[in-house]
Protein backbone atom coordinates (compact mmCIF):
# COMPACT_ATOMS: atom_id res chain seq x y z
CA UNK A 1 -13.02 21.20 21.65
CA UNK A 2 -12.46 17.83 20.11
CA UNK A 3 -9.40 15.97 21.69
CA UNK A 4 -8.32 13.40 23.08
CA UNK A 5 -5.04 10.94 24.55
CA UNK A 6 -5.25 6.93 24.66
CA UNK A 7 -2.62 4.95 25.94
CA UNK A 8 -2.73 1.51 24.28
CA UNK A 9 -0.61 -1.01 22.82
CA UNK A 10 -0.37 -1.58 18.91
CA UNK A 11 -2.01 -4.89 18.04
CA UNK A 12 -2.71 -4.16 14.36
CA UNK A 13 0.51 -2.46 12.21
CA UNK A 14 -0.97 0.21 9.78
CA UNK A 15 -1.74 -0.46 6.34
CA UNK A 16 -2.48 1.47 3.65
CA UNK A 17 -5.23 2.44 2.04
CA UNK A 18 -5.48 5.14 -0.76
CA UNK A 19 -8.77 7.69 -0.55
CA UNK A 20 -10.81 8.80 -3.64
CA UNK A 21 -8.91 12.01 -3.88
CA UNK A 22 -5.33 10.44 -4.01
CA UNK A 23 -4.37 10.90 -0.57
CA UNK A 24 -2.77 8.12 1.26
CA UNK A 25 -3.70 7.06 4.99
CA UNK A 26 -3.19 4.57 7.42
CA UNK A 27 -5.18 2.47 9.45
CA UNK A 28 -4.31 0.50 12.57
CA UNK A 29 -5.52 -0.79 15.66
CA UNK A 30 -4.81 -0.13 19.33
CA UNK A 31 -5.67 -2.09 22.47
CA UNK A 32 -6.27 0.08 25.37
CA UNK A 33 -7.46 -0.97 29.37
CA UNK A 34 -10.67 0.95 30.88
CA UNK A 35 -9.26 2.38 34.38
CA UNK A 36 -11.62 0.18 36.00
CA UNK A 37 -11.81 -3.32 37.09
CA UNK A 38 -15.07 -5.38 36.28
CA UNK A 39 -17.36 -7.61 39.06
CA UNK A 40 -14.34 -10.53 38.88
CA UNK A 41 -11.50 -7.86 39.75
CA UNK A 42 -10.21 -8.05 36.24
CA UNK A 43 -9.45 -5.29 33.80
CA UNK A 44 -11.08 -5.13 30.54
CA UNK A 45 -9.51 -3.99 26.81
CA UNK A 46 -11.19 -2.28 23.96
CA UNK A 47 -10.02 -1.99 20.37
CA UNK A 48 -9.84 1.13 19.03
CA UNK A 49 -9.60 1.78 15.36
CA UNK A 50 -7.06 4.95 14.56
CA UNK A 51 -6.15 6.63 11.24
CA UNK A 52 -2.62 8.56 10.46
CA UNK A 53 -1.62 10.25 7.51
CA UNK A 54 0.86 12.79 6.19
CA UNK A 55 4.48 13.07 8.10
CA UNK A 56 3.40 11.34 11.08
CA UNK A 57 2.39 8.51 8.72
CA UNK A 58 6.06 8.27 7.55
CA UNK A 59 7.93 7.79 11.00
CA UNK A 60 5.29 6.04 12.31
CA UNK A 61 5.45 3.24 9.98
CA UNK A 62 9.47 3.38 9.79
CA UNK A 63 9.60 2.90 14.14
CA UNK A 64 6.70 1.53 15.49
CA UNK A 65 6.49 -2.42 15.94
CA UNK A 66 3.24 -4.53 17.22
CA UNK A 67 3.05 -4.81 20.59
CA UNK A 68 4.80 -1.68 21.45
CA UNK A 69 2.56 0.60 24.17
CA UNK A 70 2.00 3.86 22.48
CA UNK A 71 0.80 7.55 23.31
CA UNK A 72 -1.62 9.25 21.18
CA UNK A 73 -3.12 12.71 20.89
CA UNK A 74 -5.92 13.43 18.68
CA UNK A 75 -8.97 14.14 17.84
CA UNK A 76 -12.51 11.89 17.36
CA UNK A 77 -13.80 11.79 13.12
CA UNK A 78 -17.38 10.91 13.10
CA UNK A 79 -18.29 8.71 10.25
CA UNK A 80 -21.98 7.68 8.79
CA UNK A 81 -22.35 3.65 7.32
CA UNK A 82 -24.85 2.93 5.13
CA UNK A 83 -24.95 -0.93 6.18
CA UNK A 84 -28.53 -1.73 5.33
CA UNK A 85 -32.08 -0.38 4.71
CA UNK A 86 -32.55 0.34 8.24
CA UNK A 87 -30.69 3.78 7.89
CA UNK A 88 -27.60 4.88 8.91
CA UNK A 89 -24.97 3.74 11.48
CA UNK A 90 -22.77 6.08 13.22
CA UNK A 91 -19.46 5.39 14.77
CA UNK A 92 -15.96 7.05 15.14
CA UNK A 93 -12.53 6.75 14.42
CA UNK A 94 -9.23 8.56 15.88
CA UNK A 95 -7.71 10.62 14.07
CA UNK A 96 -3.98 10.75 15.40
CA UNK A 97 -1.95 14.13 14.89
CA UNK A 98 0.93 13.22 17.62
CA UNK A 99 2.25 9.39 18.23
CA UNK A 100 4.75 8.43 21.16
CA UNK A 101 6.36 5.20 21.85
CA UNK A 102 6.36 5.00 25.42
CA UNK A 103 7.57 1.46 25.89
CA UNK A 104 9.53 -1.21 23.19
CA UNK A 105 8.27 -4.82 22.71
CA UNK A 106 10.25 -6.72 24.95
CA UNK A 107 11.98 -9.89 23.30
């Protein structure tokens, strides 16, 4: 079964971007901590790279501010990059089907 739930704050508000087939989709970017600390007791961030598109696109982008800490369900999309002669790279992106807001930028 592919899924999976991140709890991270927004640091980059969607924008659009328009597929080869017509369809619209969104990508942002959310900061989440590991649930570890490092050697120097601190607690290290990663960026992760999410995608949203149909309905949940809509509300998402009407209610969501950067900054705000969000929940997300969804699902890992493998995708292949052809970045040079040396063959293939392989990463992945989120693909979010459910979006809380769990806490409001305070300010």
């Amino acid at each position: 079964m592919n899924s999976l739930t991140l709890v991270g704050v927004l640091k980059k508000y969607p924008e659009l971007e328009e597929l080869k087939n017509g369809k619209k989709q969104y990508r942002f970017i959310v900061e989440a901590e590991k649930n570890f600390r490092n050697e120097d007791g601190s607690i290290e961030k990663e960026l992760y790279e999410c995608i949203i598109w149909r309905g949940i696109a809509d509300t998402i982008i009407s209610v969501c501010e950067e900054g705000q800490l969000l929940g997300i369900r969804g699902r890992l999309q493998p995708k292949r990059l052809e970045i040079n002669e040396n063959g293939p790279v392989y990463a992945a992106e989120i693909v979010a089907e459910k979006i809380s807001i769990l806490e409001t930028r305070e300010g």
